[in-house]
Protein backbone atom coordinates (compact mmCIF):
# COMPACT_ATOMS: atom_id res chain seq x y z
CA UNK A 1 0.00 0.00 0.00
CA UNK A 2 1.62 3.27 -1.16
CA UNK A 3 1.42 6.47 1.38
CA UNK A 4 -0.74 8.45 -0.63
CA UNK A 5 -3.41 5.08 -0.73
CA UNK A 6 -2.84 5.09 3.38
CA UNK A 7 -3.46 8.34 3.95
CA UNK A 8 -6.70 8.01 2.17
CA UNK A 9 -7.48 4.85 4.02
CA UNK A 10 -7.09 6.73 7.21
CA UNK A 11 -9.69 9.86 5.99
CA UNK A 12 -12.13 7.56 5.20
CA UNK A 13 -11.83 5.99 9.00
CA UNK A 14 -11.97 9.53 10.38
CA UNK A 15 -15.09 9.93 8.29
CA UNK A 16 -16.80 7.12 8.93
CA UNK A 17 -15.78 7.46 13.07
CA UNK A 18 -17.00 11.23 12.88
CA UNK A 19 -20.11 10.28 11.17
CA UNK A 20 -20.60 7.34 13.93
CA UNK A 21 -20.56 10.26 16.60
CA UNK A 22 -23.22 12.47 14.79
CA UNK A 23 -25.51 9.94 15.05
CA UNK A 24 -24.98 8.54 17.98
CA UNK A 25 -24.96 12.70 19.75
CA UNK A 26 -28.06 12.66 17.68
CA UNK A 27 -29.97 9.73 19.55
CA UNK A 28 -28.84 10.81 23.02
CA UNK A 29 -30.20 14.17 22.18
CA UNK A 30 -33.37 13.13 21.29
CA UNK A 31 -34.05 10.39 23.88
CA UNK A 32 -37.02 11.62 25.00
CA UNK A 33 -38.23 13.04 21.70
CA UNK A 34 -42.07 11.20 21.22
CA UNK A 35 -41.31 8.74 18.40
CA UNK A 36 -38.04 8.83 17.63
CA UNK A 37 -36.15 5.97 16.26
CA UNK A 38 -32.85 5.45 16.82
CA UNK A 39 -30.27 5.92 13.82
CA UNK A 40 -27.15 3.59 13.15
CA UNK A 41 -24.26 3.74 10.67
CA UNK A 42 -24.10 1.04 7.91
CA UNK A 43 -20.45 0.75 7.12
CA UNK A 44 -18.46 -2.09 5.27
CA UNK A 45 -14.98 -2.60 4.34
CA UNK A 46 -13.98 -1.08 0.78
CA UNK A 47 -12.85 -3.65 -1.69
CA UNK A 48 -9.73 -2.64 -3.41
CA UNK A 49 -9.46 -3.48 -6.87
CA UNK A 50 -7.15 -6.31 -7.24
CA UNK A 51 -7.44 -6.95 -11.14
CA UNK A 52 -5.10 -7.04 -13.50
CA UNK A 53 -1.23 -8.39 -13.95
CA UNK A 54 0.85 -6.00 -12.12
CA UNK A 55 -2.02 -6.29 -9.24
CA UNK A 56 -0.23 -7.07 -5.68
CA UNK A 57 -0.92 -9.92 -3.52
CA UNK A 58 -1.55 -9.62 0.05
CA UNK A 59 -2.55 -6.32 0.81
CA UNK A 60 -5.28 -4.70 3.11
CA UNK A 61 -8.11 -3.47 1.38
CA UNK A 62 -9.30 0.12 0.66
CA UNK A 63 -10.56 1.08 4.25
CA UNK A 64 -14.40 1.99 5.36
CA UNK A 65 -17.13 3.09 3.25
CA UNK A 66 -20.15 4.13 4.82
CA UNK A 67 -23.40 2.58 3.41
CA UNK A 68 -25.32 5.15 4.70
CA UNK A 69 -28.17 5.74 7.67
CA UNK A 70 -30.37 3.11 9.17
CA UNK A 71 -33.41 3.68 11.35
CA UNK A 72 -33.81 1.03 13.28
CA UNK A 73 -37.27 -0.22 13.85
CA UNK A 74 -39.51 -3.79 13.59
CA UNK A 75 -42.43 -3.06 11.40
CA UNK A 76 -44.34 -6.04 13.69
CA UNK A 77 -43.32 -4.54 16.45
CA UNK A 78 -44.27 -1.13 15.34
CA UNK A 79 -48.03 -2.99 14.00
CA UNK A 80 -48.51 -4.94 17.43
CA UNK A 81 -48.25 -1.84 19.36
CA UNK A 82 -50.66 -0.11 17.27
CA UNK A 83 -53.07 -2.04 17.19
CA UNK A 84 -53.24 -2.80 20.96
CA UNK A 85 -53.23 0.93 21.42
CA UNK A 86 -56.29 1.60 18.88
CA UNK A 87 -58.10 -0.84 21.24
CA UNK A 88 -57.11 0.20 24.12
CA UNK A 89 -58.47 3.49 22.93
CA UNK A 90 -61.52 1.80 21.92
CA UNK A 91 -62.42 0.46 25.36
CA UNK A 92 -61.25 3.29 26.97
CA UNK A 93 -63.96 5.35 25.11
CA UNK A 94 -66.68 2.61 25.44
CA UNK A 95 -66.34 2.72 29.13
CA UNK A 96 -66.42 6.57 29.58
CA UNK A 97 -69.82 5.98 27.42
CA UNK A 98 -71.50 3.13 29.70
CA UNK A 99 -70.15 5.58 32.37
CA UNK A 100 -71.96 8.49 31.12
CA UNK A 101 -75.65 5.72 30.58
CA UNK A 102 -75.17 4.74 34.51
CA UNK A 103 -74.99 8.31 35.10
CA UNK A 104 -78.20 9.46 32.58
CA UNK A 105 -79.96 6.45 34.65
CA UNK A 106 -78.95 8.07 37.70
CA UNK A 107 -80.86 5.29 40.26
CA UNK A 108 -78.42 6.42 43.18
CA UNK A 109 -79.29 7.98 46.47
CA UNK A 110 -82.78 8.74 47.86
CA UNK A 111 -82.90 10.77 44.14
CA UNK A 112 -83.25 7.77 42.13
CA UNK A 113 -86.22 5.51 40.52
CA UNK A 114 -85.78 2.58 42.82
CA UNK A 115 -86.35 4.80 45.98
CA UNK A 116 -89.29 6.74 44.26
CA UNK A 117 -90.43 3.58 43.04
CA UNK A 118 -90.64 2.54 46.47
CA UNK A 119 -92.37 5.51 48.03
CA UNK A 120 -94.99 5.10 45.57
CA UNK A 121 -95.15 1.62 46.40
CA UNK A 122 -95.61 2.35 49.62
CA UNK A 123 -98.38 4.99 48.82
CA UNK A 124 -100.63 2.20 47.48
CA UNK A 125 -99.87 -0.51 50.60
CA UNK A 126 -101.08 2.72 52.96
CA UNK A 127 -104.03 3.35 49.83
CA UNK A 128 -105.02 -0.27 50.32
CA UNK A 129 -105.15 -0.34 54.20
CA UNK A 130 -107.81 2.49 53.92
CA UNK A 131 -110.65 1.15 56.02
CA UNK A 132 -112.63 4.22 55.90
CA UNK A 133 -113.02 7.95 54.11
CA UNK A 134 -110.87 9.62 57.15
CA UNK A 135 -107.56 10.73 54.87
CA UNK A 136 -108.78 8.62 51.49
CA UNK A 137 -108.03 12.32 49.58
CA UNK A 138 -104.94 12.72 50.69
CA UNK A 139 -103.71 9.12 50.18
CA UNK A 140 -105.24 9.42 46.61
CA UNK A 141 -103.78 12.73 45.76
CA UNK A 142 -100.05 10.88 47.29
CA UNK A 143 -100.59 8.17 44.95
CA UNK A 144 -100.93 10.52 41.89
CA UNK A 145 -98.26 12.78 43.10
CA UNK A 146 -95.94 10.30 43.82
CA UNK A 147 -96.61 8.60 40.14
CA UNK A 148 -96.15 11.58 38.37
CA UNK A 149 -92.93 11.63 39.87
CA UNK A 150 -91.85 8.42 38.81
CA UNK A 151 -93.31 9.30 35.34
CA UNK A 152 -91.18 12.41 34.95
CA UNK A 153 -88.00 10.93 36.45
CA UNK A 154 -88.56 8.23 33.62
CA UNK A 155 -89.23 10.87 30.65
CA UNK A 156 -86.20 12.59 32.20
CA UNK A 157 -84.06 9.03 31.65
CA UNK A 158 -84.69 9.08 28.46
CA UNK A 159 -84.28 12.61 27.46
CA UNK A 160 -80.55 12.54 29.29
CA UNK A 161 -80.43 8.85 26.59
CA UNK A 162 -81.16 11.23 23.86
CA UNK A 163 -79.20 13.72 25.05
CA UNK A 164 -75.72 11.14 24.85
CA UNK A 165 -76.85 10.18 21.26
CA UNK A 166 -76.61 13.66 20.59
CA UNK A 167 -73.13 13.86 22.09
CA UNK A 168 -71.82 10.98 20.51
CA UNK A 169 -72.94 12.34 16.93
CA UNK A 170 -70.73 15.62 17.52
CA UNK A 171 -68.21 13.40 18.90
CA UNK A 172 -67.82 11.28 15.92
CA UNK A 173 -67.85 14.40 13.87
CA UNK A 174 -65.35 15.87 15.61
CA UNK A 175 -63.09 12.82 15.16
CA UNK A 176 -63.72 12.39 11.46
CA UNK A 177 -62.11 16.03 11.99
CA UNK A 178 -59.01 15.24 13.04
CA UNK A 179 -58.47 12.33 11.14
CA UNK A 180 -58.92 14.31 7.73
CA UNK A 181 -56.52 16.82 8.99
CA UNK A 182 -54.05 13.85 9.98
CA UNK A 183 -55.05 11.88 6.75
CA UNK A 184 -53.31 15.35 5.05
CA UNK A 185 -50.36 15.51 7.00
CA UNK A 186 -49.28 11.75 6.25
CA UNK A 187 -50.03 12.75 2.46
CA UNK A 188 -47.45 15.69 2.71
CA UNK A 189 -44.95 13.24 4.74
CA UNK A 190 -45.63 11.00 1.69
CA UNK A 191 -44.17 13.61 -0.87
CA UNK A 192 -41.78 14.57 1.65
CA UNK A 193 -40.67 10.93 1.98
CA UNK A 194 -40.64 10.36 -1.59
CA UNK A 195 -38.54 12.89 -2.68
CA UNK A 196 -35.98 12.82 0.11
CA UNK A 197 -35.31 9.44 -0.54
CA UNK A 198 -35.30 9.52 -4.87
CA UNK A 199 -32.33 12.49 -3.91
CA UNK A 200 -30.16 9.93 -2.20
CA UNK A 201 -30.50 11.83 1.24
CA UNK A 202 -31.95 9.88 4.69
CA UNK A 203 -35.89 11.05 5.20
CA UNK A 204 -34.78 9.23 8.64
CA UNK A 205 -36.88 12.03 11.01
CA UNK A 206 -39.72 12.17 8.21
CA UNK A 207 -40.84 8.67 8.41
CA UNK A 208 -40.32 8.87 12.51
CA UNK A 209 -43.36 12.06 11.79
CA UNK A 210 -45.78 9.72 9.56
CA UNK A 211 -45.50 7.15 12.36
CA UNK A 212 -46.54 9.44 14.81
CA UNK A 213 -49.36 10.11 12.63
CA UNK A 214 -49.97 6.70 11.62
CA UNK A 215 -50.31 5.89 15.41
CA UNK A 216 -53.04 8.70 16.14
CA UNK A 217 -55.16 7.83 12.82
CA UNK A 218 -55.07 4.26 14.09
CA UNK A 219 -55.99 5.37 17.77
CA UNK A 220 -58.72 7.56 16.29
CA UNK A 221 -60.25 4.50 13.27
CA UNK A 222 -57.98 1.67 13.58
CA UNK A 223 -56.44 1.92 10.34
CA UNK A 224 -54.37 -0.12 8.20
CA UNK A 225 -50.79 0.56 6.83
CA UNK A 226 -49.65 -0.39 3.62
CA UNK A 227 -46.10 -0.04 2.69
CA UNK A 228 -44.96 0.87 -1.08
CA UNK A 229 -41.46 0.20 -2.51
CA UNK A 230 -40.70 3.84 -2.97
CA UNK A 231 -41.04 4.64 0.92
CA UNK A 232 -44.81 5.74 0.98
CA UNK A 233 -47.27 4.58 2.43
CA UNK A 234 -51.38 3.54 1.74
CA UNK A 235 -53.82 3.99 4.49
CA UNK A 236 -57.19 2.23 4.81
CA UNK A 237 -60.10 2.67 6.83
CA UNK A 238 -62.04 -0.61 6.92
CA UNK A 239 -61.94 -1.45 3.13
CA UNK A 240 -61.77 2.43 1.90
CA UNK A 241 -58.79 4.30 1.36
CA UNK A 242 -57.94 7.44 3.01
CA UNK A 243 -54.87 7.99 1.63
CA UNK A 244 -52.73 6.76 -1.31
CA UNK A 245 -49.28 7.93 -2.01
CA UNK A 246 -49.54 11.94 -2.35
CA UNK A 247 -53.12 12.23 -2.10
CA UNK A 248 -55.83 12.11 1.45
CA UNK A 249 -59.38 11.89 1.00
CA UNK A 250 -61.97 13.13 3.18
CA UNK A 251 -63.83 10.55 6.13
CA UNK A 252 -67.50 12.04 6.22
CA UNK A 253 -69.88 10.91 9.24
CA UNK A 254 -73.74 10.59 7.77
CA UNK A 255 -77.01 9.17 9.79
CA UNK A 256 -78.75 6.50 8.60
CA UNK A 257 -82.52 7.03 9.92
CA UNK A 258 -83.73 3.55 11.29
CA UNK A 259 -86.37 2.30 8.96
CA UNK A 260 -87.22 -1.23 11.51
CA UNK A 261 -89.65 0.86 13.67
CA UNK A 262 -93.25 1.13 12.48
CA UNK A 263 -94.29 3.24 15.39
CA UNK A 264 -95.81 6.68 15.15
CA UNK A 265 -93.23 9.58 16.21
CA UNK A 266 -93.61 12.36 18.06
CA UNK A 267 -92.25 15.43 16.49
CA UNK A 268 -88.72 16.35 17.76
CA UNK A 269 -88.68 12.49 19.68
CA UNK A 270 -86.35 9.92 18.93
CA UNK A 271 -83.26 9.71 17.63
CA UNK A 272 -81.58 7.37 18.80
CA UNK A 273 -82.13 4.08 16.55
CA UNK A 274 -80.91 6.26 13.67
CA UNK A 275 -77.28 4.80 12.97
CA UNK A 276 -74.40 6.29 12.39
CA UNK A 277 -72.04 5.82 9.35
CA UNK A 278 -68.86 6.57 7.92
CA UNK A 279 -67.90 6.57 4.20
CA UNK A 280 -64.81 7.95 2.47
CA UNK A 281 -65.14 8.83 -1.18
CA UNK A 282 -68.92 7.37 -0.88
CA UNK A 283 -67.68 3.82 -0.11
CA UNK A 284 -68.30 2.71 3.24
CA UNK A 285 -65.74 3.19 5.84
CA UNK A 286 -66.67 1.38 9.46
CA UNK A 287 -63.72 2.06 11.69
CA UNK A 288 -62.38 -1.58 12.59
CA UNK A 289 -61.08 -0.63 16.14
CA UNK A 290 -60.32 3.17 18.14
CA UNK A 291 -61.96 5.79 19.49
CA UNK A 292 -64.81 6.18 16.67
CA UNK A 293 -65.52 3.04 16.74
CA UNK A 294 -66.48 3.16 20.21
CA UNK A 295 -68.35 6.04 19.47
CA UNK A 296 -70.35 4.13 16.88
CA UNK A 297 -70.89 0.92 18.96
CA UNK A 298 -72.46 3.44 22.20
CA UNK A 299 -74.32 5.85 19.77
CA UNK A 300 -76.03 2.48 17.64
CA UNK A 301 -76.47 -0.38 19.88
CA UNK A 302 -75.57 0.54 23.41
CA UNK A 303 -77.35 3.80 23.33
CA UNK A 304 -80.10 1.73 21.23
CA UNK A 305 -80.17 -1.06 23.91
CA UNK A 306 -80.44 1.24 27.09
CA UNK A 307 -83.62 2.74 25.38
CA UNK A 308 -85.45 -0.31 24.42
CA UNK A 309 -84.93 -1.20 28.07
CA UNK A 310 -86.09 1.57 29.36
CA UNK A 311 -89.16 1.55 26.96
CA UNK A 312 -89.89 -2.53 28.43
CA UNK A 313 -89.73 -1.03 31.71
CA UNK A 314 -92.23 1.42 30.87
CA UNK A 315 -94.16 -0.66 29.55
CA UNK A 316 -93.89 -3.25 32.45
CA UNK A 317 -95.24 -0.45 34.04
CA UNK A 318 -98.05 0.71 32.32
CA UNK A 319 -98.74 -2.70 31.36
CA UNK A 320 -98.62 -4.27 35.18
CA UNK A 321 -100.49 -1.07 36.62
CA UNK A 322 -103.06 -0.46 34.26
CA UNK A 323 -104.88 -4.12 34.62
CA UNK A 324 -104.58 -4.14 38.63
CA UNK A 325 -106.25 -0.68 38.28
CA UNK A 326 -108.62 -1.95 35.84
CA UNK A 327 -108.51 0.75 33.64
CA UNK A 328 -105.74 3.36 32.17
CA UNK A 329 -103.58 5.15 34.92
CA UNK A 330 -100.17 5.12 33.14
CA UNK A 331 -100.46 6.43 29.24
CA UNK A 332 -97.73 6.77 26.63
CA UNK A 333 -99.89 7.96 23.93
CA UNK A 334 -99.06 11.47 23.05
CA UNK A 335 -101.53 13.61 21.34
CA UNK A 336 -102.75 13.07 18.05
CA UNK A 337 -101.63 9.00 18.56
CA UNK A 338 -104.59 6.54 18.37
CA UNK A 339 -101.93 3.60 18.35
CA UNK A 340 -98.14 2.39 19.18
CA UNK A 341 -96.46 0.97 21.89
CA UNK A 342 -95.21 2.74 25.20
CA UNK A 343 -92.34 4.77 24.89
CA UNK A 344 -90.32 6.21 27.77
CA UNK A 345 -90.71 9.59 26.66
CA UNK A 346 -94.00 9.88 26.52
CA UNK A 347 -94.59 8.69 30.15
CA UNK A 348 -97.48 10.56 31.60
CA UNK A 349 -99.74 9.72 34.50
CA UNK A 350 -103.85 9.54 33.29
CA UNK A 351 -106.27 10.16 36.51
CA UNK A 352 -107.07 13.03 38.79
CA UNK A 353 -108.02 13.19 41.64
CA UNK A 354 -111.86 13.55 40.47
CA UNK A 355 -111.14 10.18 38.44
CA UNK A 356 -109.08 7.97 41.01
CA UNK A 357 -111.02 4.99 41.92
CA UNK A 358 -109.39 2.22 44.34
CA UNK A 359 -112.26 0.62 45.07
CA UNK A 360 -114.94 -2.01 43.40
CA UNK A 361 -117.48 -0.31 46.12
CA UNK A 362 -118.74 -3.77 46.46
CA UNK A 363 -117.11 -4.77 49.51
CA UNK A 364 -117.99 -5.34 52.99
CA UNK A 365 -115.55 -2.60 54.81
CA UNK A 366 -116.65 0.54 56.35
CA UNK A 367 -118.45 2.00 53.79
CA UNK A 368 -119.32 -0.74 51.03
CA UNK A 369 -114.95 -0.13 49.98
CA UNK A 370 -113.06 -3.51 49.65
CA UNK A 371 -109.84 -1.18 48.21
CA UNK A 372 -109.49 -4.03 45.72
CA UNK A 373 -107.55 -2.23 43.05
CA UNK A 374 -105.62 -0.11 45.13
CA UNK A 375 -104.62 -4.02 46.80
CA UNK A 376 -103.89 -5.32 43.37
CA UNK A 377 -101.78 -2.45 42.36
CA UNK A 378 -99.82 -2.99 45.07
CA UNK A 379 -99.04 -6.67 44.61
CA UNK A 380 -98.21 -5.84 40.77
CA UNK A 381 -95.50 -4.04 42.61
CA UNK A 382 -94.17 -6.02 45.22
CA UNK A 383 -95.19 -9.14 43.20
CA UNK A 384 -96.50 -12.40 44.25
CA UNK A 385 -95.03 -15.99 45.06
CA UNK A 386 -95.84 -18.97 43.29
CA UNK A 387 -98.74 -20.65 44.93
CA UNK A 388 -98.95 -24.53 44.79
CA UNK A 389 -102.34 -26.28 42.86
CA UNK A 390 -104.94 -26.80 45.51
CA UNK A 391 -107.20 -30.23 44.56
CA UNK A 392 -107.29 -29.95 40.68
CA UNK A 393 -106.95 -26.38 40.31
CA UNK A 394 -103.31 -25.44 38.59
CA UNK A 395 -100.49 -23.92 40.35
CA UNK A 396 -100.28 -19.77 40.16
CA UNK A 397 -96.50 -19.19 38.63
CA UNK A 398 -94.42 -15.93 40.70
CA UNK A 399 -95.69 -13.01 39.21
CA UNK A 400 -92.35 -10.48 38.95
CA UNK A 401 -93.15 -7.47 40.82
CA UNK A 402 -92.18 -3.83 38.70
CA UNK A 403 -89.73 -3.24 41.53
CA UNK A 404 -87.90 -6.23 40.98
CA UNK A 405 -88.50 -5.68 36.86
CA UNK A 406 -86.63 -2.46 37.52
CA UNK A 407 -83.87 -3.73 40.23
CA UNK A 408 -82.67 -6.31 37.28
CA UNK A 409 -82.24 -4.08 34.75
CA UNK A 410 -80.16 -1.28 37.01
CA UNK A 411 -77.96 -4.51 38.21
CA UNK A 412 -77.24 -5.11 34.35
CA UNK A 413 -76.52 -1.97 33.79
CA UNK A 414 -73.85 -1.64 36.19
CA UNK A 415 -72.27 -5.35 35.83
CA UNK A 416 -72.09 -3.67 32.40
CA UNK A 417 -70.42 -0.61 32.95
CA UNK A 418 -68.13 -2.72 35.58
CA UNK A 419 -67.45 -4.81 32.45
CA UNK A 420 -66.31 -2.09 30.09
CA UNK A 421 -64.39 -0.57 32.81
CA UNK A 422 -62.23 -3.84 33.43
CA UNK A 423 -62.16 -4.62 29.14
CA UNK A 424 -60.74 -0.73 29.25
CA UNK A 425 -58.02 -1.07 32.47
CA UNK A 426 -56.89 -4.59 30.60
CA UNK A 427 -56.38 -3.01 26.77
CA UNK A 428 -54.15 -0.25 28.58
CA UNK A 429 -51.84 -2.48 30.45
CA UNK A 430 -51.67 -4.66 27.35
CA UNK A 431 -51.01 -1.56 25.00
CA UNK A 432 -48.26 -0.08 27.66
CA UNK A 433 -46.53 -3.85 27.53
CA UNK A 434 -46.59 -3.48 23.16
CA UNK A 435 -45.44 -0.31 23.46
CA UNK A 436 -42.71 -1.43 25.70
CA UNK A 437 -41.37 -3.95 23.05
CA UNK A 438 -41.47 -1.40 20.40
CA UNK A 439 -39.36 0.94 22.39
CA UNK A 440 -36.97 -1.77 23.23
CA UNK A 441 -35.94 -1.92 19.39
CA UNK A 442 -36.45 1.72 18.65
CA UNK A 443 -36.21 3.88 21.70
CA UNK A 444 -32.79 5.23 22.27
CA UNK A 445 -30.85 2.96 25.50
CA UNK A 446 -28.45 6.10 26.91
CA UNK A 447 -26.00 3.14 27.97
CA UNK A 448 -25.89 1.69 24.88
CA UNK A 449 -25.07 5.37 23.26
CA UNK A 450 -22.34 6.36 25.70
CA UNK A 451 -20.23 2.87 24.93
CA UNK A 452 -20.84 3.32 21.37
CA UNK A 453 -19.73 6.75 21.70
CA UNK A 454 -16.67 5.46 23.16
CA UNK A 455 -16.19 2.98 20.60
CA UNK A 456 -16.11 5.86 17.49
CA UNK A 457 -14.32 8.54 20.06
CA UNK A 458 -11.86 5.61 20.20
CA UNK A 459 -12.05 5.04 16.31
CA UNK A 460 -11.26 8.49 15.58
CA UNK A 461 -8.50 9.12 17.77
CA UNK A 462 -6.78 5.19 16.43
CA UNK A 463 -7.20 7.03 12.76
CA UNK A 464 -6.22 10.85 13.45
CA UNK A 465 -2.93 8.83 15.02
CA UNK A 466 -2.42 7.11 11.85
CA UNK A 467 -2.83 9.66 9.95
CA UNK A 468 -0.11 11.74 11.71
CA UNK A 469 2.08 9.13 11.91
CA UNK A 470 1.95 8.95 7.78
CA UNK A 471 2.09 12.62 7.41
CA UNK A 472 5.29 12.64 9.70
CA UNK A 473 6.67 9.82 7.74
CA UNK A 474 6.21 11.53 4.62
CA UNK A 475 7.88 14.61 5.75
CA UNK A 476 10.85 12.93 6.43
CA UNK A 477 11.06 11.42 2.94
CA UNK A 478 10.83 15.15 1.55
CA UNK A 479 13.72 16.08 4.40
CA UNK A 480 15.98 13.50 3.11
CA UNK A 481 15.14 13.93 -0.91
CA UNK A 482 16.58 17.72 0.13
């Protein structure tokens, strides 16, 4: 190897050891930069040309080249983790939204329709145990009073119902919002990308941006990532594409009104049933997993399924009270309505105290009053026990009092909203544990930095040495050609 061919050897070690400590002061400086990859050199030993006859044998080769930039990252790695944090985000939003039901339901404290339930309840046992007229207004007029409280505290549930679905639609707007805007930015980072990389430079920090973005899209729909030769990328909602190379397209939330429900509506009532879609470039677009998916699932079916249980309960209700009273105390039918089924929010109470009757009048109390429907209007809420057959007459089956009817449905409701709560606390720890392994190939390890540091400090100082050594050398040949 001649002088001049060491010398250049040695440059190209101070380059490649100078270039090994840019990158490596760049990952410790951005260790706690959100996202950031860590870079490594790609070096390899130069071949030296060793063709031809006068070619010698034996000889070291040509030095280091450097091959260029790597970011290190696992694209499985980098897809486990976001796709356990799109559904952790998922169940974290579906529990907020059973949260917020429990809370429109609201049967806590004296406040709530179990305890009013009761009290009225209780109005018709003291109704029924009447013997006389001595206080028969006033424990008529507590009857009514105390049903017209239930009835309102019912309409009230499902108002606070509609109210959520209403919630949930601006919600789902508002993140078909920000994923259009992110949709944009990973179209840019596309271009970005694109051209960086045709130009021979390292687009290193860009792609370490689109991942960012990548993750929040997925948080927010659950998206999928396609990866294209020349370092873009495709994204897809469901089976529709939101972007493609340079170009976004827009997610657009739309209602779907229900059409199953042949029941007369009030004007202004109902909306929940109506479902909620999502469609990019008209083709539809149901998020797989995230936050708006959650948002569809509460505002479509849980939303949906809270209501028609509320509705059976009013109708258990109206249904239950309404035969033990013999004619129509409870009424759902608002005005205008000659048919349909009982709906929450229509909920009103029918009688006056000019109308009230709790009595057959054919009994043999004080006063000709046997209290007979006031008694059975009580026992349609407190229930009755199976009774065994007597001789050849057939056994009475338990008759499931409205208190109990509504008890059931308040202890689904909050196994339910326990449920979500425990689906949500699980999806985060296993999101934080993905995460984890993603950072454990990408994240910057300071340790790992400083002795690498060494190592091309080290490097530098072994070639700077050498190339000294031949410059002093090669003086000395000048001194002595003198």
């Amino acid at each position: 190897m001649s002088t001049f061919s060491g010398i250049n050897t040695a440059s190209r070690a101070l380059g490649a050891a100078q270039r090994g400590m840019e990158t490596t002061g760049q990952n410790i400086a951005n260790v706690n930069t959100p996202g950031y990859s860590r870079q490594r050199v790609e070096q390899s030993s130069s071949v030296l040309n060793q063709t031809g006859q006068f070619t010698q044998k034996y000889v070291p080769g040509d030095g280091v080249v450097v091959n260029g930039l790597t970011r290190v990252s696992d694209a499985l790695a980098t897809a486990t983790a976001r796709q356990d944090s799109a559904a952790a985000q998922e169940q974290a939003t579906a529990a907020s939204i059973w949260s917020g039901v429990e809370n429109a339901i609201g049967d806590t404290g004296a406040s709530g329709l179990s305890e009013n339930l009761k009290d009225l309840s209780s109005a018709w046992n003291d109704l029924a145990a009447k013997a006389g007229t001595d206080g028969l207004a006033g424990a008529q007029s507590l009857v009514i009073t105390r049903s017209q409280t239930v009835a309102t505290q019912i309409v009230g549930m499902n108002t606070q119902l509609e109210g959520q679905y209403d919630q949930l639609t601006l919600q789902a707007d508002t993140l078909a919002t920000q994923a259009n805007t992110i949709a944009g930015n990973i179209a840019k980072l596309n271009t970005g990308i694109r051209e960086t990389t045709a130009s021979g430079a390292s687009a290193n920090e860009l792609m370490d941006q689109r991942d960012q973005l990548l993750n929040q899209l997925s948080d927010i729909t659950g998206s999928r990532v396609v990866h294209r030769e020349n370092g873009t990328v495709d994204v897809l909602v469901g089976n529709a594409t939101i972007v493609t190379g340079d170009f976004s397209y827009d997610l657009k939330i739309g209602v779907q009104e229900s059409t199953t429900s042949t029941a007369p509506i009030a004007p202004g009532a109902e909306r929940i049933g109506n479902q909620l879609v999502a469609t990019i470039g008209g083709q539809n677009a149901g998020p797989v997993a995230g936050s708006l998916k959650a948002t569809f699932d509460g505002a479509n079916k849980t939303l949906a399924d809270q209501q028609k249980g509320l509705n059976d309960f009013a109708t258990d209700l109206t249904t239950k009270v309404n035969a033990a009273y013999g004619t129509t105390f409870f009424s759902s039918v608002e005005a205008g309505w000659t048919t349909g089924p009982v709906k929450a929010a229509q909920l009103t109470v029918s009688v006056t105290t000019t109308s009230f009757r709790d009595s057959t009048g054919t009994g043999t109390g004080t006063g000709s009053a046997d209290r007979a429907y006031a008694r059975a209007v009580s026992e349609a809420f407190n229930g009755a026990p199976a009774k065994p057959a007597v001789g050849t007459t057939p056994a009475k089956p338990a008759v499931t009092g409205i208190k109990d009817g509504w008890r059931t449905h308040v202890t689904n409701l909050a196994a339910s909203t326990q449920s979500a709560n425990n689906r949500a606390e699980l999806s985060a720890q296993v999101s934080l544990k993905s995460s984890a392994v993603r950072d454990g190939v990408s994240g910057v390890n300071l340790d790992e930095e400083m002795t690498n540091l060494v190592a091309y400090q080290h490097a530098y100082s072994a070639a700077a040495k050498v190339l000294t050594t031949m410059d002093e050398a090669l003086q000395s040949l000048l001194n002595m050609v003198r």
